[in-house]
C-alpha atoms as a PDB file:
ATOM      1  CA  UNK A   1     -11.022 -12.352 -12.240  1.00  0.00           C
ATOM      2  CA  UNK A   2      -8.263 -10.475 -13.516  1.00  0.00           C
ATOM      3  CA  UNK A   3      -6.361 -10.965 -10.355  1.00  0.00           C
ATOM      4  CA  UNK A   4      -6.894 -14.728 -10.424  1.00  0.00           C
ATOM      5  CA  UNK A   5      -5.927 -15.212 -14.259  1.00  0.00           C
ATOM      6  CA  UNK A   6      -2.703 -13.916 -12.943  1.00  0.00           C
ATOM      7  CA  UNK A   7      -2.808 -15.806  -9.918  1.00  0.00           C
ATOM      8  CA  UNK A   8      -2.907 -19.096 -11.456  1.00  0.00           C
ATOM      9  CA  UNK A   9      -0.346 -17.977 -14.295  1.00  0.00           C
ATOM     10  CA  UNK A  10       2.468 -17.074 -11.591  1.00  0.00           C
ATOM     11  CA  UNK A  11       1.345 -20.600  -9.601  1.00  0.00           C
ATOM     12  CA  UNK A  12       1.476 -22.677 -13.108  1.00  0.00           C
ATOM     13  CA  UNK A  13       4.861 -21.254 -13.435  1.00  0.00           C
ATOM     14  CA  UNK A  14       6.551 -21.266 -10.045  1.00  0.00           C
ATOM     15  CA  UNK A  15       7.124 -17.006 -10.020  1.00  0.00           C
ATOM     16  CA  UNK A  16       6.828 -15.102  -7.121  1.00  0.00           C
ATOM     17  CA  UNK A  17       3.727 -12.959  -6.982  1.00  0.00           C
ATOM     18  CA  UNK A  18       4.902 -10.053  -5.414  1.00  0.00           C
ATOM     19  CA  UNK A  19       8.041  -9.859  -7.741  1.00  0.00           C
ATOM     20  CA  UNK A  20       7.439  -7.228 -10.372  1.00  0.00           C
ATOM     21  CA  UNK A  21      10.380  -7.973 -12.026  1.00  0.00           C
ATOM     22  CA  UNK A  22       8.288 -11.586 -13.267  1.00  0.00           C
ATOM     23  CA  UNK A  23       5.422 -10.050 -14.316  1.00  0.00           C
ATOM     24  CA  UNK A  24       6.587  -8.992 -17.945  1.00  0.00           C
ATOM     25  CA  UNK A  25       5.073  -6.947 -20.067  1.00  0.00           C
ATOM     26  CA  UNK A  26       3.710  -9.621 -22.339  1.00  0.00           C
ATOM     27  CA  UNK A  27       1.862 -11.105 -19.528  1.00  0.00           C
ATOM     28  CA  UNK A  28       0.186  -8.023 -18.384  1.00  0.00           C
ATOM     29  CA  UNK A  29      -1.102  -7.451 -21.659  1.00  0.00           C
ATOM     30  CA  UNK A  30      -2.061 -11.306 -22.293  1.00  0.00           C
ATOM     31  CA  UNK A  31      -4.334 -11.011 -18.953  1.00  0.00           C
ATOM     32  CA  UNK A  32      -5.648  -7.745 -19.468  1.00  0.00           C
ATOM     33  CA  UNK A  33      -6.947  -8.232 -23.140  1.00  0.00           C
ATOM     34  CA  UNK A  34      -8.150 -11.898 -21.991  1.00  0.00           C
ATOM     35  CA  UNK A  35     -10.592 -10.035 -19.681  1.00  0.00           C
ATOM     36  CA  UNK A  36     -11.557  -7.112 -22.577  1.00  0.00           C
ATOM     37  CA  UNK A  37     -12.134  -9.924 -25.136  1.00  0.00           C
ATOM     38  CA  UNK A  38     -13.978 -12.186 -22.750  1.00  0.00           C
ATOM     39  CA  UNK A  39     -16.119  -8.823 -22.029  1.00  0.00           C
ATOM     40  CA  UNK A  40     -16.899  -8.640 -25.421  1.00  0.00           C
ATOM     41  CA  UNK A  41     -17.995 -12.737 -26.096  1.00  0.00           C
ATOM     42  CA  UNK A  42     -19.096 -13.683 -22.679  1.00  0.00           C
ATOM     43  CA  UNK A  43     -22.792 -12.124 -22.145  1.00  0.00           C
ATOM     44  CA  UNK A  44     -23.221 -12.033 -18.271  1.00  0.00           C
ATOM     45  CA  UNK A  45     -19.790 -12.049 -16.797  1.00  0.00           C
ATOM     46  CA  UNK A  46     -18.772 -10.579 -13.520  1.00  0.00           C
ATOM     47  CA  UNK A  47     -14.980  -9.597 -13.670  1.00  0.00           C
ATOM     48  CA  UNK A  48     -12.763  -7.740 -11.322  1.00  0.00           C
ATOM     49  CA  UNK A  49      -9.369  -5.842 -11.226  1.00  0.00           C
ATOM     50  CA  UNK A  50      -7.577  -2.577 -11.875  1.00  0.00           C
ATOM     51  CA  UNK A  51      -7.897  -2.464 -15.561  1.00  0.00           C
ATOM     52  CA  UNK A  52     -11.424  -4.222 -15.725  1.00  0.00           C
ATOM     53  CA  UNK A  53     -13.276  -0.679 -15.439  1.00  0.00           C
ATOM     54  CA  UNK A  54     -10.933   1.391 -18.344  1.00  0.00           C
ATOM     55  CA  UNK A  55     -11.121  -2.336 -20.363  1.00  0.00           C
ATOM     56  CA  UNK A  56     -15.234  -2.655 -20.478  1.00  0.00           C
ATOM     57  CA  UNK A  57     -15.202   1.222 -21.208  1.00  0.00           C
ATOM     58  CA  UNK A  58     -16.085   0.589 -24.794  1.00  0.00           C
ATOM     59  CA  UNK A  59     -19.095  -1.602 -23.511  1.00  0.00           C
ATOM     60  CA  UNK A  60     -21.990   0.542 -22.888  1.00  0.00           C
ATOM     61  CA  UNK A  61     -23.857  -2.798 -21.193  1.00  0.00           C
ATOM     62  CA  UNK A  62     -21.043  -3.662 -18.766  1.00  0.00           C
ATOM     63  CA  UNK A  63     -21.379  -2.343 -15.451  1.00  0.00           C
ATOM     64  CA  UNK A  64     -18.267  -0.767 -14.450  1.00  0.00           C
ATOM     65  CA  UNK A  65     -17.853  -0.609 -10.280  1.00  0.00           C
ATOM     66  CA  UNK A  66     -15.411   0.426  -8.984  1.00  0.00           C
ATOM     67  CA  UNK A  67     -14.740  -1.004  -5.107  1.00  0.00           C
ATOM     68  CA  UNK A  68     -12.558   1.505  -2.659  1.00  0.00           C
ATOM     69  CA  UNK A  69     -11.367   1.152   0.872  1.00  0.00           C
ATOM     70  CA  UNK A  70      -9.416   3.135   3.639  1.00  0.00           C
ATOM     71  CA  UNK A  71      -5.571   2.163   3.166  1.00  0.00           C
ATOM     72  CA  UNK A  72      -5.608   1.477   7.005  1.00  0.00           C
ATOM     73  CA  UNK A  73      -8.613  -0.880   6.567  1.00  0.00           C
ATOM     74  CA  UNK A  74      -6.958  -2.565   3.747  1.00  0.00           C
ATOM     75  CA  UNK A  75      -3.350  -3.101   5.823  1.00  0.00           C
ATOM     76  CA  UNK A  76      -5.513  -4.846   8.413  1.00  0.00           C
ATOM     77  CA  UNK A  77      -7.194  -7.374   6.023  1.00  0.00           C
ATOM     78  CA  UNK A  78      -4.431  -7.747   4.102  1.00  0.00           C
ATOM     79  CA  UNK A  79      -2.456  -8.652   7.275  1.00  0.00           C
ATOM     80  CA  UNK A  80      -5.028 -10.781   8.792  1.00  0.00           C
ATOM     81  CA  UNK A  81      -5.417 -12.975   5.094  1.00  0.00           C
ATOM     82  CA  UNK A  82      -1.548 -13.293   4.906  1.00  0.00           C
ATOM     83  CA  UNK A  83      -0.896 -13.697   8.903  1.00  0.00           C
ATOM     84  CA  UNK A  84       1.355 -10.574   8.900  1.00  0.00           C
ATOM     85  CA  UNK A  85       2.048  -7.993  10.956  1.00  0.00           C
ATOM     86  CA  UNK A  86       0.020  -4.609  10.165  1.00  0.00           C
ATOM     87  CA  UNK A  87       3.608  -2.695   9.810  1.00  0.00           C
ATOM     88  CA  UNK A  88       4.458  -5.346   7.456  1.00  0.00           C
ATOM     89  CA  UNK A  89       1.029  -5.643   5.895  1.00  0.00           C
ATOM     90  CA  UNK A  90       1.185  -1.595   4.726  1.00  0.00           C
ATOM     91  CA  UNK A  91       4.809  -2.168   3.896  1.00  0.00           C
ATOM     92  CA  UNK A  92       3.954  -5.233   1.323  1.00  0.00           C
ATOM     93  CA  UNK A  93       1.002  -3.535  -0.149  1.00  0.00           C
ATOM     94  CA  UNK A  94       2.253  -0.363  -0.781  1.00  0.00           C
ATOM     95  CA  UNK A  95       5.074  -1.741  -2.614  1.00  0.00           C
ATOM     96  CA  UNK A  96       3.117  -3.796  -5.050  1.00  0.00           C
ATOM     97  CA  UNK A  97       0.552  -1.349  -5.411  1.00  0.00           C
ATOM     98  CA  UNK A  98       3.070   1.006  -6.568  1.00  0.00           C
ATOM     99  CA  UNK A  99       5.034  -1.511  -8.825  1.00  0.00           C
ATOM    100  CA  UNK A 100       2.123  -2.412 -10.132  1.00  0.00           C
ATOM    101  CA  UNK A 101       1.132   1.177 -11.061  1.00  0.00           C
ATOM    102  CA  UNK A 102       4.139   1.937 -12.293  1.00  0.00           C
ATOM    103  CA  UNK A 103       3.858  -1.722 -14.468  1.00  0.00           C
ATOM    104  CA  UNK A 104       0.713  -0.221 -15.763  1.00  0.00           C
ATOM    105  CA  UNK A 105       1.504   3.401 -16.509  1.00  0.00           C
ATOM    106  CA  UNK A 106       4.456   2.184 -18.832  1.00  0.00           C
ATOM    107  CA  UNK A 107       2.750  -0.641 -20.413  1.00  0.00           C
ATOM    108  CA  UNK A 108      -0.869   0.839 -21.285  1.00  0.00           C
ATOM    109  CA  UNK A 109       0.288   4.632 -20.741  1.00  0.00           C
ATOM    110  CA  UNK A 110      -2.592   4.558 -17.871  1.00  0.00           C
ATOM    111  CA  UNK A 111      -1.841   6.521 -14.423  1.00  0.00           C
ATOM    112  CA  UNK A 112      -2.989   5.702 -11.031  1.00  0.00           C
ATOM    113  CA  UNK A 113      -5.457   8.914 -11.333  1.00  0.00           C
ATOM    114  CA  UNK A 114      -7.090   7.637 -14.709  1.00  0.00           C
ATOM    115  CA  UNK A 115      -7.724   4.004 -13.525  1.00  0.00           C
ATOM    116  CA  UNK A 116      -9.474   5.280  -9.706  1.00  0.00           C
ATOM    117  CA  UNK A 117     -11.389   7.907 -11.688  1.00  0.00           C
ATOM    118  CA  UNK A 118     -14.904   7.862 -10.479  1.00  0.00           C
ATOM    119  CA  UNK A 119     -15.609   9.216 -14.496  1.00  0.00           C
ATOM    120  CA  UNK A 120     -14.737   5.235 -15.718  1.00  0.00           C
ATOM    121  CA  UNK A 121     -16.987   3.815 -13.500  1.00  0.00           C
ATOM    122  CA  UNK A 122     -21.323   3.209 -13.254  1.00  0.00           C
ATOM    123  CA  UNK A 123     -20.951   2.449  -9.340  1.00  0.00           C
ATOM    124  CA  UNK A 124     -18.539   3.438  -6.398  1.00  0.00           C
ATOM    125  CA  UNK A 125     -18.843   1.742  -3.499  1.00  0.00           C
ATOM    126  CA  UNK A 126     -16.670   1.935  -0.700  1.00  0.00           C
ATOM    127  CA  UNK A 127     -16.044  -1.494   0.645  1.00  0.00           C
ATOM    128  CA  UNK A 128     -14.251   0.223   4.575  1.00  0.00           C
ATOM    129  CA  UNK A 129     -17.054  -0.034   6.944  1.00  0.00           C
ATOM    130  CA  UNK A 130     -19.462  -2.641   5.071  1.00  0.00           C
ATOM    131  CA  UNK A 131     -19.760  -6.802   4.672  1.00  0.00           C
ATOM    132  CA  UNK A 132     -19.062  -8.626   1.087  1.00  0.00           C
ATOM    133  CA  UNK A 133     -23.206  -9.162   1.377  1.00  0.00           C
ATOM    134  CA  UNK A 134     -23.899  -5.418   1.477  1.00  0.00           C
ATOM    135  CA  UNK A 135     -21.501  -4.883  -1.209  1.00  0.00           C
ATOM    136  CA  UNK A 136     -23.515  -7.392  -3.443  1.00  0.00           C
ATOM    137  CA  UNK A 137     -26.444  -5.513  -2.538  1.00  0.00           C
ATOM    138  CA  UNK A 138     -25.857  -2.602  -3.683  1.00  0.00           C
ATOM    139  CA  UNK A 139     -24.410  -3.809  -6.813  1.00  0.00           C
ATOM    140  CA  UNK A 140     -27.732  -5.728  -7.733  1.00  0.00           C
ATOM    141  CA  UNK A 141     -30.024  -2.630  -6.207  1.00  0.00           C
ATOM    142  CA  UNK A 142     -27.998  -0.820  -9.016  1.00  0.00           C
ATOM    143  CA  UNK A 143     -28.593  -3.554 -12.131  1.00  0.00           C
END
């Protein structure tokens, strides 16, 4: 959810996704207390993203999950979705995942280690080696 608010932001006005120089500040924070307020009014809401876990912490009826995967295993789906090579699937990926980490940790004063800490989350479920389907499963075997 998260990832699509922004999504559609950066489409609505023409940015490049990948360029962390265009994704201010003030537009990190307007997504990521969108999601924490829409936690709070919504009632059943399924919402996903870095920040979803740490912003539904205060929310003792939210299931937090947290979904993990091998790096390799991520390179190859990210380079099969975007029709890139794997070299320049890990290359891509590791350089937004670090700009955004590096977005976060001076905006919200959140490292990488606090937001993948198991400790925020209800469920971990590591998505490597299974299908969307069985990922769903075990998120409803756990509500």
């Amino acid at each position: 959810m998260t990832g699509q608010l922004f999504r559609d932001y950066v489409k609505k006005h023409k940015l490049n996704l990948e360029g962390a120089e265009e994704q201010n500040e003030k537009l990190t924070k307007e997504v990521d207390y969108k999601v924490r307020d829409m936690l709070h009014d919504a009632g059943n809401l399924i919402v996903d993203g870095w920040m979803s876990g740490l912003m539904a912490n205060k929310f003792p009826d939210v299931l937090k999950i947290l979904l993990v995967c091998k790096d390799d295993i991520r390179y190859k789906r990210f380079a099969k979705r975007e029709k890139i090579s794997f070299k320049d699937a890990c290359k891509r990926v590791e350089e937004r995942q670090n700009s955004w980490f590096a977005k976060i940790k001076k905006i919200h004063k959140i490292s990488p280690k606090t937001l993948n800490n198991v400790k925020n989350y209800d469920l971990v479920v590591d998505t490597s080696y299974i299908t969307p389907q069985a990922v769903l499963k075990r998120v409803l075997e756990r509500v």
